[in-house]
Protein backbone atom coordinates (compact mmCIF):
# COMPACT_ATOMS: atom_id res chain seq x y z
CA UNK A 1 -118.95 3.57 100.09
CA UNK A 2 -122.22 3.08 98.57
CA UNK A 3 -123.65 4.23 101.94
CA UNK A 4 -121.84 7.88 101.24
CA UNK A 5 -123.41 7.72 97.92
CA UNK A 6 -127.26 6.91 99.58
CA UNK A 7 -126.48 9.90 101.46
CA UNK A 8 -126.08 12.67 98.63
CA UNK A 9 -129.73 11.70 97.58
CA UNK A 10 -131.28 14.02 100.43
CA UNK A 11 -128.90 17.02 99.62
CA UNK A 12 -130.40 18.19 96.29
CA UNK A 13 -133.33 20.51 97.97
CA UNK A 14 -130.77 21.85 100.66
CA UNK A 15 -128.19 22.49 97.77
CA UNK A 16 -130.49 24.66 95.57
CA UNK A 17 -131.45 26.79 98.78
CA UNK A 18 -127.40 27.02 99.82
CA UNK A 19 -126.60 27.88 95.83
CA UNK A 20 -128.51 30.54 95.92
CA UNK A 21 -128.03 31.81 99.40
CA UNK A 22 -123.86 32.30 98.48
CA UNK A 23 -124.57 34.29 95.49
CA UNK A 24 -127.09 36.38 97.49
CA UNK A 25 -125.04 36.33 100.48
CA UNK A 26 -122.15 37.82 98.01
CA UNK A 27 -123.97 40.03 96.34
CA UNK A 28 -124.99 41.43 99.49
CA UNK A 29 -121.26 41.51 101.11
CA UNK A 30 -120.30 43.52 98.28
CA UNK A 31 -122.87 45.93 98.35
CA UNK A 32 -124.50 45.85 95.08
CA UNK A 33 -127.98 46.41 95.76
CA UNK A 34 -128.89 49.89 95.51
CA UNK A 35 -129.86 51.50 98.98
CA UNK A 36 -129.13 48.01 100.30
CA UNK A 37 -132.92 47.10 99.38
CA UNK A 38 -133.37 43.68 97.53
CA UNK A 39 -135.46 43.82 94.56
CA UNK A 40 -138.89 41.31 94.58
CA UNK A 41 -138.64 37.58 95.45
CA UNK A 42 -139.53 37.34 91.67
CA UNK A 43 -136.86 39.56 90.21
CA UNK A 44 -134.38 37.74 93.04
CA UNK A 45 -135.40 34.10 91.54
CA UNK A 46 -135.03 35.38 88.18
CA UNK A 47 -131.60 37.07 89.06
CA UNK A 48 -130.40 33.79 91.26
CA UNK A 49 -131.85 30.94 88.45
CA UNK A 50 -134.11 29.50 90.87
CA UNK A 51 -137.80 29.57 91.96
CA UNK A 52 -139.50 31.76 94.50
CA UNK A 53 -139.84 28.78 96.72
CA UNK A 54 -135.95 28.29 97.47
CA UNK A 55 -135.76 32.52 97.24
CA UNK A 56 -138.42 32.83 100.36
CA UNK A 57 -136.55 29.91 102.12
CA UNK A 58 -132.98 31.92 101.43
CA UNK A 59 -134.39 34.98 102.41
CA UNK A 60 -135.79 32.89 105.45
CA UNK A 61 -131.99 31.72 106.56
CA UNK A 62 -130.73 35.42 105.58
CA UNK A 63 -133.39 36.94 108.26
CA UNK A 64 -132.26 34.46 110.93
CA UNK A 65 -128.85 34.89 110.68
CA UNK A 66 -129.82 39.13 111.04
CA UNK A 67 -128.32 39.75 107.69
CA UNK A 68 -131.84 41.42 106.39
CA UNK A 69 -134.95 42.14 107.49
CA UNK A 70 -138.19 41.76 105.74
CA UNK A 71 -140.83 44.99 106.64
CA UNK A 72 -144.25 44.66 105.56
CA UNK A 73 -145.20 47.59 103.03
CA UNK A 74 -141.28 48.60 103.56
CA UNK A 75 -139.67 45.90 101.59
CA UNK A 76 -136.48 43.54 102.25
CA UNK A 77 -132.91 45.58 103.04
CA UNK A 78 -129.68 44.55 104.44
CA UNK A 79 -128.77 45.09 108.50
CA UNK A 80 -126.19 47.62 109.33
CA UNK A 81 -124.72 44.84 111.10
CA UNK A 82 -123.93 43.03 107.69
CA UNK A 83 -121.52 45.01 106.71
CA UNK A 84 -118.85 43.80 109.36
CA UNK A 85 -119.37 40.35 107.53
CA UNK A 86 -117.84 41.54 103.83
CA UNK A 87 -115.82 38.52 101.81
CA UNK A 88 -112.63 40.18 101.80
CA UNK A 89 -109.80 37.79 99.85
CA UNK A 90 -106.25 37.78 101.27
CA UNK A 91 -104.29 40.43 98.89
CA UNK A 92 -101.70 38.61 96.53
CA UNK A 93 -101.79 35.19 95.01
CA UNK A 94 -102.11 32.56 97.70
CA UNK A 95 -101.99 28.41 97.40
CA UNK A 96 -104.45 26.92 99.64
CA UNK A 97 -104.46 23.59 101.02
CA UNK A 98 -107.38 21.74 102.41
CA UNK A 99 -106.41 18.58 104.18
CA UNK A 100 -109.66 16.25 105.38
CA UNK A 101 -108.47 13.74 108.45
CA UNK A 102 -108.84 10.63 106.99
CA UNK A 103 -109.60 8.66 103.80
CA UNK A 104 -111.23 11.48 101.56
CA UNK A 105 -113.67 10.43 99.06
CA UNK A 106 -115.79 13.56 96.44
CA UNK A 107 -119.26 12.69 95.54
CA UNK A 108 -120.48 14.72 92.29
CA UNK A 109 -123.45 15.35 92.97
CA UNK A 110 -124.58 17.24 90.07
CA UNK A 111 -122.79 18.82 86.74
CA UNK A 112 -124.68 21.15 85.08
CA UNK A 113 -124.04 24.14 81.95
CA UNK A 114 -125.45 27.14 82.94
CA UNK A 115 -125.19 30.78 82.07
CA UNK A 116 -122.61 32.40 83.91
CA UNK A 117 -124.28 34.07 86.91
CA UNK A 118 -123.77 37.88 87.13
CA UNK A 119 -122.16 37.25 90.75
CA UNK A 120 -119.60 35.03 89.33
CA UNK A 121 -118.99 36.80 86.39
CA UNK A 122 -118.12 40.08 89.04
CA UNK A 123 -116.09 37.83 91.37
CA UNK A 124 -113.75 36.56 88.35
CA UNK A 125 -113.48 39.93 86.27
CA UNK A 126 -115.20 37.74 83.23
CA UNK A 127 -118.24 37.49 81.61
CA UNK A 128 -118.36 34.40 79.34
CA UNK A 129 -121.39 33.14 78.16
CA UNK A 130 -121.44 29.93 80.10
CA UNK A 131 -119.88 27.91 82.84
CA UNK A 132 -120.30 24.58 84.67
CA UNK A 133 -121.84 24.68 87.84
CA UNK A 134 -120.47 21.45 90.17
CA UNK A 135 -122.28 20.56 93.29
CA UNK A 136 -120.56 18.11 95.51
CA UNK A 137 -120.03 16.76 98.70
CA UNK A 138 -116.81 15.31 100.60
CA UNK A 139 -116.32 12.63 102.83
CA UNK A 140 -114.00 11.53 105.39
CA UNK A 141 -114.16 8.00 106.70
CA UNK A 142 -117.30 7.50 105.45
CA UNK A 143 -118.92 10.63 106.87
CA UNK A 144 -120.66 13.89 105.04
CA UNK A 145 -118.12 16.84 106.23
CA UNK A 146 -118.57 19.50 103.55
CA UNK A 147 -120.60 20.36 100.66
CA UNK A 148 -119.73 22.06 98.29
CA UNK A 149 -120.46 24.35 94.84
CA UNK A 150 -117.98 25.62 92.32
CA UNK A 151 -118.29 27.94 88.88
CA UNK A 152 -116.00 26.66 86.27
CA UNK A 153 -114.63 28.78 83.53
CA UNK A 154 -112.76 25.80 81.43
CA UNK A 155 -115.08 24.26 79.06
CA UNK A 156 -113.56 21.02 80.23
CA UNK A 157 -115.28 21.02 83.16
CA UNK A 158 -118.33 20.19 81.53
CA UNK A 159 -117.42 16.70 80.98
CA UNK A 160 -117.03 16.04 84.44
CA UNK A 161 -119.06 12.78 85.20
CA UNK A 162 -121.30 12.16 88.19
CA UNK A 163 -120.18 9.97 90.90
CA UNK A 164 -117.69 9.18 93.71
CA UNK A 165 -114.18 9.55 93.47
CA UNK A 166 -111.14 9.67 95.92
CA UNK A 167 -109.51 12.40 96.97
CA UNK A 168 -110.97 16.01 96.88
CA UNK A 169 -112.40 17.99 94.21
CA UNK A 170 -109.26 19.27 92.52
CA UNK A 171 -107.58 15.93 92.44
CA UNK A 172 -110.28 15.25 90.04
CA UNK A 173 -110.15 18.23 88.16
CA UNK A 174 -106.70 17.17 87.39
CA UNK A 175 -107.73 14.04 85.85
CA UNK A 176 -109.62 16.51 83.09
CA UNK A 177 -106.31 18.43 82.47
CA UNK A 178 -107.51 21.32 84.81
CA UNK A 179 -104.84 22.85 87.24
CA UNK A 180 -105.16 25.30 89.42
CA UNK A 181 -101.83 27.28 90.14
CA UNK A 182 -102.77 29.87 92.83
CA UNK A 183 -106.02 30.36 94.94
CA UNK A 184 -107.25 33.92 97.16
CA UNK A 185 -109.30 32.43 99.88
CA UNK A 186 -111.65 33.99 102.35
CA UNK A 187 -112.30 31.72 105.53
CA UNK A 188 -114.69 32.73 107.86
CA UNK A 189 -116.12 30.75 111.03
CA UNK A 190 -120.34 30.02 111.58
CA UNK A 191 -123.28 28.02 112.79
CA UNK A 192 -125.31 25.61 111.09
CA UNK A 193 -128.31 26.80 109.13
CA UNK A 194 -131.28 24.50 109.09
CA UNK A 195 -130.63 23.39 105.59
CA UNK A 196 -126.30 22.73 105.82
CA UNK A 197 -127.64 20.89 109.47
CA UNK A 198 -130.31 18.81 107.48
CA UNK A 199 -127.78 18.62 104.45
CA UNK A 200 -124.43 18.06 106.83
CA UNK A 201 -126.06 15.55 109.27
CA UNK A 202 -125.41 17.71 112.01
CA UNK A 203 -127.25 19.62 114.60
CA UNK A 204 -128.28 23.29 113.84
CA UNK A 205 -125.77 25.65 115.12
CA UNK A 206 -123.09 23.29 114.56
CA UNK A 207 -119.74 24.85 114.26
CA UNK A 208 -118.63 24.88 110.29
CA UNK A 209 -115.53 26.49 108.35
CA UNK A 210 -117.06 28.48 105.38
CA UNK A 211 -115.09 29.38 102.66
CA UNK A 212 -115.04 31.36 99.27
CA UNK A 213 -112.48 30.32 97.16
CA UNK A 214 -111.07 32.50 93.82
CA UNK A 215 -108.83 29.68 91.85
CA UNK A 216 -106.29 31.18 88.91
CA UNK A 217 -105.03 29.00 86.05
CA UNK A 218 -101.20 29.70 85.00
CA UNK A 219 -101.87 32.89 83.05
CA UNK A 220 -103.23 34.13 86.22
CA UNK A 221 -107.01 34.52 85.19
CA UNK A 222 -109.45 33.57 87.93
CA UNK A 223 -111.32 30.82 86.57
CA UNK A 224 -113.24 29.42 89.44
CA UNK A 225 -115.39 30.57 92.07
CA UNK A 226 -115.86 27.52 94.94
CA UNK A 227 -118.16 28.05 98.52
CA UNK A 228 -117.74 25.46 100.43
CA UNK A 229 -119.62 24.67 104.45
CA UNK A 230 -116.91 22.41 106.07
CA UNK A 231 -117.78 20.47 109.51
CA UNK A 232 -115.26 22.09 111.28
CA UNK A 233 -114.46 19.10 113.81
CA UNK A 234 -113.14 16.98 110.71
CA UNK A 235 -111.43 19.47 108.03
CA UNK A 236 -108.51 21.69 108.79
CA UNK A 237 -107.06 24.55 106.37
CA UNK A 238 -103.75 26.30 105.55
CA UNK A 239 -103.12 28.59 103.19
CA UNK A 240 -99.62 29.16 102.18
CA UNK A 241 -97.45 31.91 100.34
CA UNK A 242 -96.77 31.95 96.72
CA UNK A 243 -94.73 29.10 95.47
CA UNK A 244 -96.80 26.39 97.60
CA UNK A 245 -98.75 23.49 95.84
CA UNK A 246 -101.96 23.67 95.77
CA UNK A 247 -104.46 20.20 97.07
């Protein structure tokens, strides 16, 4: 696999734009800007732990895909149209299985401590002081098919090591002691940016499988927050009813 692993060494830019354009895209979804106006590409870097660079080129993908528009003298502020496009979680507890079709490998891309972002801290009901932040890609067969970003509550999962692995994501997690024991999942169908096409491979407008993912632990506290851009041709997704086991 050391091809796969060549691979992940062109995803770092288009990661930092896509980590930043889920929180935003979020924050947006669940209406927490006032007036639905965005605050300053300064204030939004600041908010979002990145630079202005990766906020203009999120902004940038945001415009395109008509979720804002940018007004000269006016400002930035969400489309009416974005509001059909709200993350809404199934209600209840659900297990959700993600089954790649083939030989699944993970690359860790990147494993980082960071200050819990205010988006994640909303989306989980906490607000510790830090989390780990894991950016990662799967492969099937030897091909890119999704990448991937998750928010980790356990402390443990900031001794996750770089690298490729088989299996997916949680499979690893597992190896650390971390289980998850029930998931709320929002699925949603879309086109290629520029930056998942570039990241993924794959021309833009390619058809992908987006998902937002709320994991619980056995206490039932949310504990991790997941987006993931899946190539839709080689991933497929079921989500089951309480009492299923979880990938």
């Amino acid at each position: 696999m050391t091809d796969a692993a060549l691979d992940t060494r062109r995803l770092s830019a288009a990661q930092r734009v896509l980590r930043a354009h889920n929180l935003l895209h979020e924050d947006i979804s669940m209406r927490r800007f006032s007036n639905n106006f965005l605050p300053a590409d300064d204030v939004l870097a600041d908010t979002y732990g990145t630079t202005r660079n990766v906020i203009r080129k999120v902004l940038t993908l945001l415009t395109q895909q008509g979720v804002i528009q940018r007004r000269q003298g006016l400002g930035t502020f969400v489309t009416a149209s974005q509001l059909r496009f709200a993350l809404n979680a199934p209600a209840g507890e659900q297990q959700f299985l993600s089954a790649e079709l083939g030989i699944s490998q993970v690359q860790i891309a990147s494993v980082e401590t960071i200050a819990v972002p205010g988006t994640v801290a909303s989306a989980l009901q906490q607000n510790p002081e830090l989390c780990a932040c894991i950016e990662y890609v799967q492969f099937v067969n030897g091909q890119i098919t999704t990448l991937g970003t998750s928010y980790l509550l356990d402390p443990r999962a900031r001794q996750v090591r770089e690298g490729l692995f088989q299996g997916g994501l949680q499979s690893h997690l597992r190896t650390y002691g971390m289980t998850t024991f029930a998931n709320e999942v929002s699925i949603q169908a879309l086109n290629a940016d520029v930056a998942t096409a570039e990241a993924l491979g794959v021309p833009e407008g390619h058809a992908l499988i987006y998902t937002r993912r709320v994991a619980f632990d056995e206490a039932g506290r949310a504990t991790e927050l997941t987006y993931t851009r899946h190539r839709s041709e080689l991933s497929a997704f079921v989500v089951r009813g309480e009492g299923g086991t979880g990938r």
